[in-house]
PDB file of N, CA and C in Angstrom:
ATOM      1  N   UNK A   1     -16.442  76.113 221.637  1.00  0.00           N
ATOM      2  CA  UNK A   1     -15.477  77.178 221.826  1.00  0.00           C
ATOM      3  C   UNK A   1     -16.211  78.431 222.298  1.00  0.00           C
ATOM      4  N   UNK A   2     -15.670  78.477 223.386  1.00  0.00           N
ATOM      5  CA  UNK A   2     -16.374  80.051 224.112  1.00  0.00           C
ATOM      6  C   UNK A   2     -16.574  81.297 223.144  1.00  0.00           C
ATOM      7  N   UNK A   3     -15.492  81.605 222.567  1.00  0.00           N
ATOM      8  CA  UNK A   3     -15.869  82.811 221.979  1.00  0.00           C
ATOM      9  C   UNK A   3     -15.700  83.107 220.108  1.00  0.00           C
ATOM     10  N   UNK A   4     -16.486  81.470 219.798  1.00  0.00           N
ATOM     11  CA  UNK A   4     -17.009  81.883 218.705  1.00  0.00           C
ATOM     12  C   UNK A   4     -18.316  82.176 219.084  1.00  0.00           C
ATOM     13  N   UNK A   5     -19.084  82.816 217.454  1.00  0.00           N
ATOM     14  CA  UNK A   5     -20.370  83.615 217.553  1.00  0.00           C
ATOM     15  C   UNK A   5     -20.798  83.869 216.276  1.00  0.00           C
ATOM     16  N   UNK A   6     -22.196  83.923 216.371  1.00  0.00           N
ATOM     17  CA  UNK A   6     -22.486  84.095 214.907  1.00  0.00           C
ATOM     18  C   UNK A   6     -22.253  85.524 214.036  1.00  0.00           C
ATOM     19  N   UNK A   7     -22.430  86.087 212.737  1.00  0.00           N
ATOM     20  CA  UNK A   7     -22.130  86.911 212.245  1.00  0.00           C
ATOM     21  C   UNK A   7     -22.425  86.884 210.809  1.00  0.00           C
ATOM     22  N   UNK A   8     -22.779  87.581 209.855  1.00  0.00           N
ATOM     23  CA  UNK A   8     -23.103  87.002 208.810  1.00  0.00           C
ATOM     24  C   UNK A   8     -22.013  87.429 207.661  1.00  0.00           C
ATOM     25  N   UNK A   9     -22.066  87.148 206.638  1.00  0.00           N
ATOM     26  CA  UNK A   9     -21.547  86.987 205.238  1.00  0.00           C
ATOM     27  C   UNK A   9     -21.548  87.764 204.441  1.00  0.00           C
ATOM     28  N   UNK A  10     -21.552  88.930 204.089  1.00  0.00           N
ATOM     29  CA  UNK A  10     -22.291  89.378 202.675  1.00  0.00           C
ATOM     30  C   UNK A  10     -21.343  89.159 202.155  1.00  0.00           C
ATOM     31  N   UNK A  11     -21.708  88.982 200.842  1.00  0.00           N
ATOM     32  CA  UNK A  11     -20.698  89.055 199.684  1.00  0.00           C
ATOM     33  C   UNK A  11     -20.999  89.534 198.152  1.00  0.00           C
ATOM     34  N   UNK A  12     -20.732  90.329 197.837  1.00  0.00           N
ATOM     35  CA  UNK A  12     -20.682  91.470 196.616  1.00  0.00           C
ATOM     36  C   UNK A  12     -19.881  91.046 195.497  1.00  0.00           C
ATOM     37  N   UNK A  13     -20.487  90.701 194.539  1.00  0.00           N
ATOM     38  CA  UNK A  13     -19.632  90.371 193.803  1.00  0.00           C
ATOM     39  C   UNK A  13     -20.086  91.216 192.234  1.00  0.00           C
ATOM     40  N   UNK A  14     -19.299  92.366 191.748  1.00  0.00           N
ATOM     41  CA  UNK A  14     -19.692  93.579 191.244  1.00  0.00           C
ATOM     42  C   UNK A  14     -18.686  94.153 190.025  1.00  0.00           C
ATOM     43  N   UNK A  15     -19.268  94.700 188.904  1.00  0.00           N
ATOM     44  CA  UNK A  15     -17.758  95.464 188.291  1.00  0.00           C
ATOM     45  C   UNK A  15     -17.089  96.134 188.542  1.00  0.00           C
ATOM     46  N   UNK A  16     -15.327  96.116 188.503  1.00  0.00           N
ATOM     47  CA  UNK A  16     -14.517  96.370 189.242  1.00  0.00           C
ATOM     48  C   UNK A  16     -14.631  98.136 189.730  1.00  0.00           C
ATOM     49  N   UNK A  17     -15.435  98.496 188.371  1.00  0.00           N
ATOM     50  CA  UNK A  17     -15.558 100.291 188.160  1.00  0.00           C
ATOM     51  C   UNK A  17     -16.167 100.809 189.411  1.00  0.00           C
ATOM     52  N   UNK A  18     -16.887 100.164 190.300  1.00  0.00           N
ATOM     53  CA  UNK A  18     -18.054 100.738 191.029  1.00  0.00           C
ATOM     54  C   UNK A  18     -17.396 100.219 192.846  1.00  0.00           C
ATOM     55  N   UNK A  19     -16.100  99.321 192.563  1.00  0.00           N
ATOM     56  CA  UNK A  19     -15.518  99.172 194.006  1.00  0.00           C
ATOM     57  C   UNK A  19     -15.517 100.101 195.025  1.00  0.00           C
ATOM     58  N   UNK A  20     -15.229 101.163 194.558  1.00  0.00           N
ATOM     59  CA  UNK A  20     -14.948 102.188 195.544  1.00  0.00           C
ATOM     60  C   UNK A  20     -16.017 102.832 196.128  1.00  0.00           C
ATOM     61  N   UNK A  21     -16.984 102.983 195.334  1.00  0.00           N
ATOM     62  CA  UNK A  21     -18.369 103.396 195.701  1.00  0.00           C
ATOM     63  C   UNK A  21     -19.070 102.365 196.794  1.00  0.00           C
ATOM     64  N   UNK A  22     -18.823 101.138 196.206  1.00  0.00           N
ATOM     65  CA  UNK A  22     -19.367 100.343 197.207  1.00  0.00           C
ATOM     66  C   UNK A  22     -18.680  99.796 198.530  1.00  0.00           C
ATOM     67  N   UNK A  23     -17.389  99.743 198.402  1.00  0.00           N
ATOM     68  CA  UNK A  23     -16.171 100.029 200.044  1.00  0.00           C
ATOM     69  C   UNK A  23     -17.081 100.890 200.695  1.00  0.00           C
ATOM     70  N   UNK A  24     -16.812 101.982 200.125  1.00  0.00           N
ATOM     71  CA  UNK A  24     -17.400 103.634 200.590  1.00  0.00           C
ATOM     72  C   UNK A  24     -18.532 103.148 201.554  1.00  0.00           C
ATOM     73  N   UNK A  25     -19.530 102.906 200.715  1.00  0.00           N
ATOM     74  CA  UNK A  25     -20.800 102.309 201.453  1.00  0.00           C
ATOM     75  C   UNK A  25     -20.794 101.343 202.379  1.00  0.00           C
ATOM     76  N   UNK A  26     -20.276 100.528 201.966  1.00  0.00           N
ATOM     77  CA  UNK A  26     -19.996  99.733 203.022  1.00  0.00           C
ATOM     78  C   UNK A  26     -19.652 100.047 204.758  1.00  0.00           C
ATOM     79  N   UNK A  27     -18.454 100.645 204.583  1.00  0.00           N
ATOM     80  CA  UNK A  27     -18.042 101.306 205.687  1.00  0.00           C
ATOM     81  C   UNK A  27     -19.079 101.993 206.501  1.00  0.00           C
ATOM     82  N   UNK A  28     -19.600 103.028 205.163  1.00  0.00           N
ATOM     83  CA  UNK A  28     -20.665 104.167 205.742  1.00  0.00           C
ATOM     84  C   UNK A  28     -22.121 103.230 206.811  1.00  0.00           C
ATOM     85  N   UNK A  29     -22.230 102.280 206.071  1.00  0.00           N
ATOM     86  CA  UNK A  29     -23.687 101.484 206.705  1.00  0.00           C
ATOM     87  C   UNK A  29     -23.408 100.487 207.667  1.00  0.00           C
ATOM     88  N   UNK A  30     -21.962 100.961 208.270  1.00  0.00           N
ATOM     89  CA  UNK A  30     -21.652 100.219 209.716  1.00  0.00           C
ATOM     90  C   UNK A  30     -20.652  99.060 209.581  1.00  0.00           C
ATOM     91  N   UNK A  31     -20.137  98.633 208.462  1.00  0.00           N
ATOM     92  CA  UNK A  31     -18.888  97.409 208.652  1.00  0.00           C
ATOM     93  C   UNK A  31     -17.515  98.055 208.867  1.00  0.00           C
ATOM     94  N   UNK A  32     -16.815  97.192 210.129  1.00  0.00           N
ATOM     95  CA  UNK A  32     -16.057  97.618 210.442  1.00  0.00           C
ATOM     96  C   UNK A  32     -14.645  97.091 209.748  1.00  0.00           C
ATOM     97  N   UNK A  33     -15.108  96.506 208.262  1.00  0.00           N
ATOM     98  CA  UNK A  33     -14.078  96.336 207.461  1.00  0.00           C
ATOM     99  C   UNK A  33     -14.804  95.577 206.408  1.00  0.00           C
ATOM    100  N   UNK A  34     -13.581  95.062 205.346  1.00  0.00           N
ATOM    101  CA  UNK A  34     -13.957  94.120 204.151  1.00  0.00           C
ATOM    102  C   UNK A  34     -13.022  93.535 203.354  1.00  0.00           C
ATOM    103  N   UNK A  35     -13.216  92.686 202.553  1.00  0.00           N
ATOM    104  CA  UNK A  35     -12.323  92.059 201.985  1.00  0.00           C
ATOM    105  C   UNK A  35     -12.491  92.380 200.652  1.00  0.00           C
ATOM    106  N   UNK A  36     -11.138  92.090 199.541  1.00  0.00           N
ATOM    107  CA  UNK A  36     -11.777  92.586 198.240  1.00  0.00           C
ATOM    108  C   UNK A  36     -11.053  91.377 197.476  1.00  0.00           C
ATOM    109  N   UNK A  37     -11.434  90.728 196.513  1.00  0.00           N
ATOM    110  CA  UNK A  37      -9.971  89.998 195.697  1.00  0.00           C
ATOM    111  C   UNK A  37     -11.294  90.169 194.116  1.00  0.00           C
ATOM    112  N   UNK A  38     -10.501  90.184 193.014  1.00  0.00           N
ATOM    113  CA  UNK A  38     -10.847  90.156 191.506  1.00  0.00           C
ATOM    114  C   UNK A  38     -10.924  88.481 191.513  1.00  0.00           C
ATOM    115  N   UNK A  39     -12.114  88.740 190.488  1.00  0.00           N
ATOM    116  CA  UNK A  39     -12.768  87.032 190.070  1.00  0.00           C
ATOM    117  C   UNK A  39     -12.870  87.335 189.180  1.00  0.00           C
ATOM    118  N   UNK A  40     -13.646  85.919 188.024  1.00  0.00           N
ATOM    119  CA  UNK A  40     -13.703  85.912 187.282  1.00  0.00           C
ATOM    120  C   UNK A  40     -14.699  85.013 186.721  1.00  0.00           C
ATOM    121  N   UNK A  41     -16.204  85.059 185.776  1.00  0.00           N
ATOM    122  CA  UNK A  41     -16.756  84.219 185.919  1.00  0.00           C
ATOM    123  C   UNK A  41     -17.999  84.552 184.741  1.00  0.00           C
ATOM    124  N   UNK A  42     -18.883  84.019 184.507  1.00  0.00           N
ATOM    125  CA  UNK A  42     -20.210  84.071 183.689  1.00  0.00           C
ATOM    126  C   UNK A  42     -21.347  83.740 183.921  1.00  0.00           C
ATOM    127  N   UNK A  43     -22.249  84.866 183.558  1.00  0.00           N
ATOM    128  CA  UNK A  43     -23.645  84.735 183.981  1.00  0.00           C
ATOM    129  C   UNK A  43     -24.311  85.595 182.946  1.00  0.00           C
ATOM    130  N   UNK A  44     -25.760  86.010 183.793  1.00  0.00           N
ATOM    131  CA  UNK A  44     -26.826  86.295 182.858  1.00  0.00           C
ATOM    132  C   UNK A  44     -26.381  87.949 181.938  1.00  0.00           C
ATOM    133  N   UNK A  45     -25.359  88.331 182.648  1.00  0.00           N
ATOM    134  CA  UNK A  45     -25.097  89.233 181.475  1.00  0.00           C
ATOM    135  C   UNK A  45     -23.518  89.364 181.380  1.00  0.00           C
ATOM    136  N   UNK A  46     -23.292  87.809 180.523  1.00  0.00           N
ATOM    137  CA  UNK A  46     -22.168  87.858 179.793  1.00  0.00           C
ATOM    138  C   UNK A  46     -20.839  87.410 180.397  1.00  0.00           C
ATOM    139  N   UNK A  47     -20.217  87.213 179.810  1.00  0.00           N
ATOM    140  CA  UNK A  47     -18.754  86.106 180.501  1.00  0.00           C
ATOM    141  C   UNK A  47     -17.784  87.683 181.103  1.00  0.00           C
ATOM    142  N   UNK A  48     -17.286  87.538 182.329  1.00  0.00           N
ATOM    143  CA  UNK A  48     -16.322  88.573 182.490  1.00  0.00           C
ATOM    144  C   UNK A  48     -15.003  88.064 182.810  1.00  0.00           C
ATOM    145  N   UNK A  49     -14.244  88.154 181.937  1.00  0.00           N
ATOM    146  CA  UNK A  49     -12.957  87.153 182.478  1.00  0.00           C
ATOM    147  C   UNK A  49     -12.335  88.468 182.797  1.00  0.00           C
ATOM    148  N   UNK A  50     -11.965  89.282 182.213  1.00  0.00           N
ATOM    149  CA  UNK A  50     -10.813  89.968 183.183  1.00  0.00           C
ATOM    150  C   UNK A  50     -10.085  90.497 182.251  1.00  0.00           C
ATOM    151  N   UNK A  51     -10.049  90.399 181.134  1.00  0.00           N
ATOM    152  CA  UNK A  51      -8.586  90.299 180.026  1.00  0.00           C
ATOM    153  C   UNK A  51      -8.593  91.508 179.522  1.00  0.00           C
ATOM    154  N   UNK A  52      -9.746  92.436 179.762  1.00  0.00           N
ATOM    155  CA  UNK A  52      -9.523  94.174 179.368  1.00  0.00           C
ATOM    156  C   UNK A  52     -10.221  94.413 180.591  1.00  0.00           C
ATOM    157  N   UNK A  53     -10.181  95.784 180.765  1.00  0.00           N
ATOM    158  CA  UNK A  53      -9.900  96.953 181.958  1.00  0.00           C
ATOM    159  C   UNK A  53     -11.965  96.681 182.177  1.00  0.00           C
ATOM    160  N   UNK A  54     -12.665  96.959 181.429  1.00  0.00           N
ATOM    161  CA  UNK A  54     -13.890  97.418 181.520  1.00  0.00           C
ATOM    162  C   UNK A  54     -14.797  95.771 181.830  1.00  0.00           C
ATOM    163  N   UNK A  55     -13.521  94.667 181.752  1.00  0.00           N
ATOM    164  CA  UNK A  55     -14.542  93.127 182.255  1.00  0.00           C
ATOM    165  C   UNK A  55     -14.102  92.510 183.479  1.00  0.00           C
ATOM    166  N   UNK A  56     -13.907  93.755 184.268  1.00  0.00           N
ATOM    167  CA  UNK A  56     -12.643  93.050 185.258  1.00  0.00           C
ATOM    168  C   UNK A  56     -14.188  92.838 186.611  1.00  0.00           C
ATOM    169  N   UNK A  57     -13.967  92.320 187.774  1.00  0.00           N
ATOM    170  CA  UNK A  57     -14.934  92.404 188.615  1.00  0.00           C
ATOM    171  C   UNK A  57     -14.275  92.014 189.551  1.00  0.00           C
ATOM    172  N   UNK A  58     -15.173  92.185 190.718  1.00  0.00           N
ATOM    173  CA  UNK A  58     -14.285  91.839 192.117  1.00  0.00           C
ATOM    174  C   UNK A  58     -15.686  91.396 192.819  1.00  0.00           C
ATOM    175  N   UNK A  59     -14.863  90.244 193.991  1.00  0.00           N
ATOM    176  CA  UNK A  59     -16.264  90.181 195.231  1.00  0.00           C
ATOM    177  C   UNK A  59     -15.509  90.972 196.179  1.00  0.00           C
ATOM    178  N   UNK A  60     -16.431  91.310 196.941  1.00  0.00           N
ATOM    179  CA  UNK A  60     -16.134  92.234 198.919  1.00  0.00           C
ATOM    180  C   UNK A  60     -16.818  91.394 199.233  1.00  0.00           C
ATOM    181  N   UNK A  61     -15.918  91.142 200.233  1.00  0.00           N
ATOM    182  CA  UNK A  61     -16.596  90.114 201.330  1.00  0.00           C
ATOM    183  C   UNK A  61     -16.753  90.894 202.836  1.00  0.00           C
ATOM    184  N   UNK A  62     -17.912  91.088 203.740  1.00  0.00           N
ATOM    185  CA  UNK A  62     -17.909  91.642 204.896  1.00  0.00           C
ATOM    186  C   UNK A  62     -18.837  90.918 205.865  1.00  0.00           C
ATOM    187  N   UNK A  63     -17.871  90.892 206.632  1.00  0.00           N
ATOM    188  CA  UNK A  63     -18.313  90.043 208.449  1.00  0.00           C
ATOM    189  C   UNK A  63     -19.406  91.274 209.165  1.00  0.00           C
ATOM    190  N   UNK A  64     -20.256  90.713 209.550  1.00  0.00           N
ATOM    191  CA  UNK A  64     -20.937  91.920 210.412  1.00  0.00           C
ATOM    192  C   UNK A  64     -22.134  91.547 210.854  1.00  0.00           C
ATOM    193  N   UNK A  65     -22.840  92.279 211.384  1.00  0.00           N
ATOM    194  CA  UNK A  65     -24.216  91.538 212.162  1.00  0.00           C
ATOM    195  C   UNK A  65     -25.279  91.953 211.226  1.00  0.00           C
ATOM    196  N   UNK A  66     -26.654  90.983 211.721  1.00  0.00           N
ATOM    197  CA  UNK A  66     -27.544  90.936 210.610  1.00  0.00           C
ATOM    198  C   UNK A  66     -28.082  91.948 210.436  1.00  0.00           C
ATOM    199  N   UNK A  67     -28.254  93.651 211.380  1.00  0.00           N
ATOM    200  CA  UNK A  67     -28.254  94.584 210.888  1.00  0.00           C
ATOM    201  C   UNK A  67     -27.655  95.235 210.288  1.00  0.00           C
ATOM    202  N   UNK A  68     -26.763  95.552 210.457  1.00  0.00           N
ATOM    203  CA  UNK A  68     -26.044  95.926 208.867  1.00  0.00           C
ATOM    204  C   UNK A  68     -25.813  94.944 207.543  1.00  0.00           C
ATOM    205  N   UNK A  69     -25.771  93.887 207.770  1.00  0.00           N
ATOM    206  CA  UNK A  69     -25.997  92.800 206.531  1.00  0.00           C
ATOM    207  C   UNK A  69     -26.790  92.986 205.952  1.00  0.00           C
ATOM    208  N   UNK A  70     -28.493  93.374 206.497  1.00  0.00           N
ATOM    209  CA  UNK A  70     -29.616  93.914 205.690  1.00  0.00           C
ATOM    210  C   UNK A  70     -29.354  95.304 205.218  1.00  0.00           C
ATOM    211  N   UNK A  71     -28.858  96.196 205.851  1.00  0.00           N
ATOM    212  CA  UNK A  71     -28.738  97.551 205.295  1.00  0.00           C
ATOM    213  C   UNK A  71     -27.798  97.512 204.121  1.00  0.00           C
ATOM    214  N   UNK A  72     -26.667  96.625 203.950  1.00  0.00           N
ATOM    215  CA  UNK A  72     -25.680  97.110 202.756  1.00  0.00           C
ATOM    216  C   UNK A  72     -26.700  95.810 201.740  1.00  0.00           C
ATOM    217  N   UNK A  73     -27.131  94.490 201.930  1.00  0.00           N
ATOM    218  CA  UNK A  73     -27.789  94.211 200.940  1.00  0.00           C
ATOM    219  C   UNK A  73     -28.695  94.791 200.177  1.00  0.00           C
ATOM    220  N   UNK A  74     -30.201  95.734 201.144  1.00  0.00           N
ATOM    221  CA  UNK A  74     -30.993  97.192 200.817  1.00  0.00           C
ATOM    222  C   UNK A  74     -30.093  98.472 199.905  1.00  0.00           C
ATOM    223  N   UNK A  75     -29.359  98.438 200.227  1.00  0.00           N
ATOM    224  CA  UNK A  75     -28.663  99.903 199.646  1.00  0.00           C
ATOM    225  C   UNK A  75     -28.365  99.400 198.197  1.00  0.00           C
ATOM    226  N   UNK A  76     -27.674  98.091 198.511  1.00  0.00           N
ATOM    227  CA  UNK A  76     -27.067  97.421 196.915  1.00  0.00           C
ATOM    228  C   UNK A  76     -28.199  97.218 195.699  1.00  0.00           C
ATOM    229  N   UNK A  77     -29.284  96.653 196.627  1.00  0.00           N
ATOM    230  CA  UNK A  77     -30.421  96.784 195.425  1.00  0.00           C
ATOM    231  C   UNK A  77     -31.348  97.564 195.279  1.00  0.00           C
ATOM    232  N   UNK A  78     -31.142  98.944 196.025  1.00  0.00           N
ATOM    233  CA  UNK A  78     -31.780 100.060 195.473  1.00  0.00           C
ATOM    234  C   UNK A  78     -30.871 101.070 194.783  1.00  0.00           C
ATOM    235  N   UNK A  79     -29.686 100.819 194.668  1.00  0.00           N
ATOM    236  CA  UNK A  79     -28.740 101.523 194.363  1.00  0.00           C
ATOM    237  C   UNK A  79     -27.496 101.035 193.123  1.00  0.00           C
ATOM    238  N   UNK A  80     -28.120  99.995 193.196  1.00  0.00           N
ATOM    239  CA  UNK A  80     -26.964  98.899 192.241  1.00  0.00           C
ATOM    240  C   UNK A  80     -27.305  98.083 191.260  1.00  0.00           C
ATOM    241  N   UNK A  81     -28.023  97.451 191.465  1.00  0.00           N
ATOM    242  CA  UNK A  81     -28.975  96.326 190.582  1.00  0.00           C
ATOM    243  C   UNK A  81     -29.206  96.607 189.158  1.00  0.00           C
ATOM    244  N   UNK A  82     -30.093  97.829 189.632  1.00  0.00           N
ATOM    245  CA  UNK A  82     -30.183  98.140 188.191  1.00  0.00           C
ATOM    246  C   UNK A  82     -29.663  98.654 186.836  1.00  0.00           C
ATOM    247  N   UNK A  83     -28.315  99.387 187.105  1.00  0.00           N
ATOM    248  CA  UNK A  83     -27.388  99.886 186.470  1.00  0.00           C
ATOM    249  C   UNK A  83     -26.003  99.116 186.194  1.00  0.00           C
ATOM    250  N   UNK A  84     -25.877  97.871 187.349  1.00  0.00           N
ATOM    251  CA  UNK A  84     -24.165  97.171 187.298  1.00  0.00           C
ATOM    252  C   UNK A  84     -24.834  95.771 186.955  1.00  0.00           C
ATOM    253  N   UNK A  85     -23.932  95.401 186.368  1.00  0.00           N
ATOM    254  CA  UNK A  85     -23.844  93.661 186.938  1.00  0.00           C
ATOM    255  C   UNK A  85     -23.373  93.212 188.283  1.00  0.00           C
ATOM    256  N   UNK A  86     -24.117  93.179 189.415  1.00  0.00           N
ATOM    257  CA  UNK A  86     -24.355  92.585 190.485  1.00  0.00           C
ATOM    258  C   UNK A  86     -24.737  91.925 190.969  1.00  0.00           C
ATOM    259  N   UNK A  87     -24.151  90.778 191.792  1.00  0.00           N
ATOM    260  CA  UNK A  87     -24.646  89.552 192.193  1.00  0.00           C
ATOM    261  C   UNK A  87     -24.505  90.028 194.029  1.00  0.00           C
ATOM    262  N   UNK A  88     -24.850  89.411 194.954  1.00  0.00           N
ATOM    263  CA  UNK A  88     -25.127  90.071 195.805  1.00  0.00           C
ATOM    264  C   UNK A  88     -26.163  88.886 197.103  1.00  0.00           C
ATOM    265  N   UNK A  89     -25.687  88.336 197.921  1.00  0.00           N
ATOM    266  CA  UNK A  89     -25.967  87.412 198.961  1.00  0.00           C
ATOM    267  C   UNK A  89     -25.412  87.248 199.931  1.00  0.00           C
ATOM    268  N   UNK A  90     -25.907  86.834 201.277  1.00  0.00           N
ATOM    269  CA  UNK A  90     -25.468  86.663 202.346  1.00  0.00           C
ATOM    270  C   UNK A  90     -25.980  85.178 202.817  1.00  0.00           C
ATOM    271  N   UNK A  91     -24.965  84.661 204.027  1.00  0.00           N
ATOM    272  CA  UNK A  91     -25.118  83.514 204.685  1.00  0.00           C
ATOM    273  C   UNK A  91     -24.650  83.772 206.295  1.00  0.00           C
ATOM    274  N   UNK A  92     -24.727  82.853 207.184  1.00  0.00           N
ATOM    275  CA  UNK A  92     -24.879  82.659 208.495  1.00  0.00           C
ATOM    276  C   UNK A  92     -22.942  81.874 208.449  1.00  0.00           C
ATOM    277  N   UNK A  93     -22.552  82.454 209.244  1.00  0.00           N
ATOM    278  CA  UNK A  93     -21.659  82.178 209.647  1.00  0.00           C
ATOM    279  C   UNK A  93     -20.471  82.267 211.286  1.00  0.00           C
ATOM    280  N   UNK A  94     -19.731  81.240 211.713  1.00  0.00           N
ATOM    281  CA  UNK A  94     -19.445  81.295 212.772  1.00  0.00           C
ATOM    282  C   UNK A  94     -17.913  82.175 212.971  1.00  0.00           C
ATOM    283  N   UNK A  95     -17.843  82.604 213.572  1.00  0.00           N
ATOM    284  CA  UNK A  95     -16.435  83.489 213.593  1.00  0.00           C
ATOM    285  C   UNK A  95     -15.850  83.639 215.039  1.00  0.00           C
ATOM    286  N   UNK A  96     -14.756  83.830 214.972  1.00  0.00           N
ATOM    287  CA  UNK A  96     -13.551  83.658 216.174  1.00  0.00           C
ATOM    288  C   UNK A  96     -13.710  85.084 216.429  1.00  0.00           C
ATOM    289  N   UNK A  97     -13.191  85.751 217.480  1.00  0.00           N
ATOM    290  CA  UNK A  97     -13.053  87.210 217.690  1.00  0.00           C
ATOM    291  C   UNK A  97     -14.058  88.302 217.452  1.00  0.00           C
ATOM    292  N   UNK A  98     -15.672  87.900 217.980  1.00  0.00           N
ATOM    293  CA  UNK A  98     -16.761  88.666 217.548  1.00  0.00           C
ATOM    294  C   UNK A  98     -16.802  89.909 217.306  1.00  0.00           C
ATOM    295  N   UNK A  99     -15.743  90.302 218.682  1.00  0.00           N
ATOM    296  CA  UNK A  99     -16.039  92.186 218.661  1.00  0.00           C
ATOM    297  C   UNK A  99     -15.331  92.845 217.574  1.00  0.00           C
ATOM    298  N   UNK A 100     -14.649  92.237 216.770  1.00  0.00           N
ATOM    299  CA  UNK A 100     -14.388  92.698 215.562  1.00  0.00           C
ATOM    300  C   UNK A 100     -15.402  92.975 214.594  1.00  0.00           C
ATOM    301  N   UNK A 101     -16.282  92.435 214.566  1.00  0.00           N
ATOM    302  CA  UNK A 101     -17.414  92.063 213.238  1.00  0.00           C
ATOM    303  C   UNK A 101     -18.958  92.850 214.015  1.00  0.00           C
TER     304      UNK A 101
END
C-alpha cells in the first residue's frame, strides 16, 4: 500500500493525577495529537484498579516520528519516573495517512 509508513508508538501509561501535565507535554515536544482511555492493572508499585479517585490511571497513546518519540520518552524519565508510577515504551509501527503523525 502506497501510503502506508512507518511511525512510532509511545505509550504512557501513568496516574490519572499527572494527565494533564503530560498531554501538555506531549503536545509541547511536537505530537500532533494523542489518545487517552483509563486502565487498570498491577505492578511493582501496587495494584491500581480504579475504585477510588487517587488509584485511577490512564495510558496516552501517541503516533509520531522517532524524533519526537525520543524527546517525550527523555522528558518522561527525567521528569516522571521518579515521583509517579510510570510505565512508559515505544514500538515501530505502520500507519495509513502519514502526514498526520
Amino acid at each position: 500500500m502506497k501510503t502506508r509508513a512507518t511511525r512510532q508508538l509511545v505509550v504512557i501509561i501513568a496516574e490519572e493525577a499527572i494527565e494533564g501535565l503530560l498531554t501538555t507535554d506531549v503536545m509541547r515536544l511536537g505530537a500532533h495529537g494523542y489518545s487517552v482511555c483509563e486502565v487498570r492493572g498491577q505492578g511493582s508499585r501496587g495494584s491500581r484498579s480504579g475504585e477510588w479517585e487517587a488509584a485511577k490511571t490512564v495510558r496516552i497513546e501517541v503516533l509520531c516520528s522517532p524524533e519526537v518519540a525520543d524527546a517525550i520518552l527523555d522528558h518522561v524519565l527525567t521528569h516522571y519516573f521518579r515521583h509517579y508510577a510510570v510505565v512508559a515504551y515505544t514500538f515501530e509501527v505502520g500507519v495509513l495517512r502519514p502526514e498526520k503523525f
